[in-house]
Each structure stands twice: as C-alpha cells, then as structure tokens.
Protein backbone atom coordinates (compact mmCIF):
# COMPACT_ATOMS: atom_id res chain seq x y z
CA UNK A 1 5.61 -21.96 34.49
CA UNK A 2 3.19 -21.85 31.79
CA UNK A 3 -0.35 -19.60 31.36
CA UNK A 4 -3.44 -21.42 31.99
CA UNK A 5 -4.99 -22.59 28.60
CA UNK A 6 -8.10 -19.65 28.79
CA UNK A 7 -5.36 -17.03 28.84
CA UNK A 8 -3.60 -18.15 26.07
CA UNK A 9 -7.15 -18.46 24.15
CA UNK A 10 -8.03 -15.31 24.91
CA UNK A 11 -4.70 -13.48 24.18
CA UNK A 12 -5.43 -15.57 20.54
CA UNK A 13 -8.17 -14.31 20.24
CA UNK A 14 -7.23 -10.70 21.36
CA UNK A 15 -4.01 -10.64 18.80
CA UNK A 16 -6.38 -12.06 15.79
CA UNK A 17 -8.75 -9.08 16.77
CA UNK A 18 -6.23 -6.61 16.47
CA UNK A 19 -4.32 -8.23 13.11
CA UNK A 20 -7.75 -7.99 11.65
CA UNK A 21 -8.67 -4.58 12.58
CA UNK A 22 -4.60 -3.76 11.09
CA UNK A 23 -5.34 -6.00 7.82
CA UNK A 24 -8.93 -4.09 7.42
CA UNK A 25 -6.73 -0.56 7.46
CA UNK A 26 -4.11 -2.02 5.69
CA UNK A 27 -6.65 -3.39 2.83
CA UNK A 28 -8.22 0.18 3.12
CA UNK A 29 -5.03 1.78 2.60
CA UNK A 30 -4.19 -0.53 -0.14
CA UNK A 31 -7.08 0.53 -2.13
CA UNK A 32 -6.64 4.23 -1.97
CA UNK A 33 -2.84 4.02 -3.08
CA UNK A 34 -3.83 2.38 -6.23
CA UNK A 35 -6.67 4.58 -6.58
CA UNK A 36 -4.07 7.26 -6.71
CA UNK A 37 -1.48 5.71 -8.69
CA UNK A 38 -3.68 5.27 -11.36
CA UNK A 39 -4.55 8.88 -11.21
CA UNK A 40 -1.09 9.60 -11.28
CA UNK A 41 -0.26 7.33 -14.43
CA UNK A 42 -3.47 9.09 -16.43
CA UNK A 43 -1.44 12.41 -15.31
CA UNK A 44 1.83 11.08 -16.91
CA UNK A 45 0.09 10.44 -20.28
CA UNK A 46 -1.79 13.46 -20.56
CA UNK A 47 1.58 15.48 -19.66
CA UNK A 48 3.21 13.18 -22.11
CA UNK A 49 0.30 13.90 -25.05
CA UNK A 50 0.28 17.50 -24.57
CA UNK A 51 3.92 17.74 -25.15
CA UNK A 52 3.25 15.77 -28.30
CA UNK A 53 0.99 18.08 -29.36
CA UNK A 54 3.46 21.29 -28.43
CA UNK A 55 0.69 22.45 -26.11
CA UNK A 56 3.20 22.66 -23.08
CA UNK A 57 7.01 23.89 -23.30
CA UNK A 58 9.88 21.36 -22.45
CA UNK A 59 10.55 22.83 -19.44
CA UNK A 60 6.97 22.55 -18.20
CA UNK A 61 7.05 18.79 -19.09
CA UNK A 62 10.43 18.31 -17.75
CA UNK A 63 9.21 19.72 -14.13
CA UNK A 64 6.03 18.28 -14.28
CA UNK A 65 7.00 14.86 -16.03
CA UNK A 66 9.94 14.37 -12.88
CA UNK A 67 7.53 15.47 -10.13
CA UNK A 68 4.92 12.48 -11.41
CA UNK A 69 7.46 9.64 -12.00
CA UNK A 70 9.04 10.63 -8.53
CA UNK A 71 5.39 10.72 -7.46
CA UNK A 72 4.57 7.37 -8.67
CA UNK A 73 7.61 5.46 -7.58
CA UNK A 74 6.52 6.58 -3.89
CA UNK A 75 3.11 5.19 -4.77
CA UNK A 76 4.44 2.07 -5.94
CA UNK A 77 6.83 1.68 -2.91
CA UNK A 78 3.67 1.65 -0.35
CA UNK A 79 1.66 -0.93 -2.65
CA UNK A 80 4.44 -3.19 -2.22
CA UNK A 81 4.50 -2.40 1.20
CA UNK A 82 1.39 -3.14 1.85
CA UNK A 83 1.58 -6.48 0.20
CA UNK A 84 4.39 -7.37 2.57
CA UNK A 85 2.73 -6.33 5.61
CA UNK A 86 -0.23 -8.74 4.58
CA UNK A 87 2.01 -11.61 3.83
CA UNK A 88 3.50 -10.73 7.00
CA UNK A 89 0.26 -10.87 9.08
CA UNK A 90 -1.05 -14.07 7.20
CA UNK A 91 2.25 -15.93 8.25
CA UNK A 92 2.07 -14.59 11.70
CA UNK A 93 -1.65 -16.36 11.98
CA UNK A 94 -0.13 -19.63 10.74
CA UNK A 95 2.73 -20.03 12.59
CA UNK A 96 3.26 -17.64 15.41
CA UNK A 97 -0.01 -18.28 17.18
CA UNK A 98 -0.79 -21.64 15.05
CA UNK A 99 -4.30 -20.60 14.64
C-alpha cells in the first residue's frame, strides 16, 4: 500500500515549505547571535583595557570579565548550533525526500 504520487508531491512540497520557513528563522537567528557576540567580544576588550589602565578594581574585572566569557561561550554554543541545524536541514532535502 503506497500513497498516490500527488500526495507524496504535495507532502514534498509541504515539508520544503516548512524547512524553508525554519531555515529563514534559523538564518535570522543566526545573524542576531553574531550580532551579539561581537558586542560581547568589544565588551571583553574594553573591560580588559580599562583594567590596564587601573580605571576599574580587580574585583570589578574579575565579576565582570567571568560574566562575559560565560556570556560568550553561550553565544558561541548557539552559532554552532545553528550551523548544525542547517547542515541538518540541507541533508534532509537531499536525501530524506530526494528533492
């Protein structure tokens, strides 16, 4: 028992619809976590140059210098994330519904 060939065009069609509409999120998504771990990493060097320049105590850096690194490894966990999910959807259209 097998679906008639416009069903299984249609639920093609419907699936490459919906990855799209994902990958278009995803893409958004993408953008706005790199967006923010670059202002993250312009945080970490002007933390870093004002305690240089003795214009912050150690303890100051050492609170906000941990919070940002802690910050930014999150950051660059969902960019890699996001990568994967793309490679993930771009193999899907390939070979799971051989489009």
């Amino acid at each position: 028992m097998s679906l008639p060939d416009f069903m299984i065009s249609a639920i093609k069609e419907k699936s490459k619809s919906e990855m799209n509409l994902h990958l278009k999120n995803n893409k958004k998504e993408l953008t706005r976590t790199r967006t923010e771990l670059l202002k993250c990493e312009e945080y970490i060097h002007n933390v870093e140059e004002k305690w240089i320049k003795n214009q912050i105590a150690f303890e100051t850096y050492d609170r906000w210098f941990g919070d940002t690194i802690k910050k930014r490894t999150t950051l660059k966990a969902k960019i890699e994330l996001y990568q994967e999910v793309k490679m993930l959807c771009m193999s899907c259209y390939s070979g799971i519904l051989n489009l």
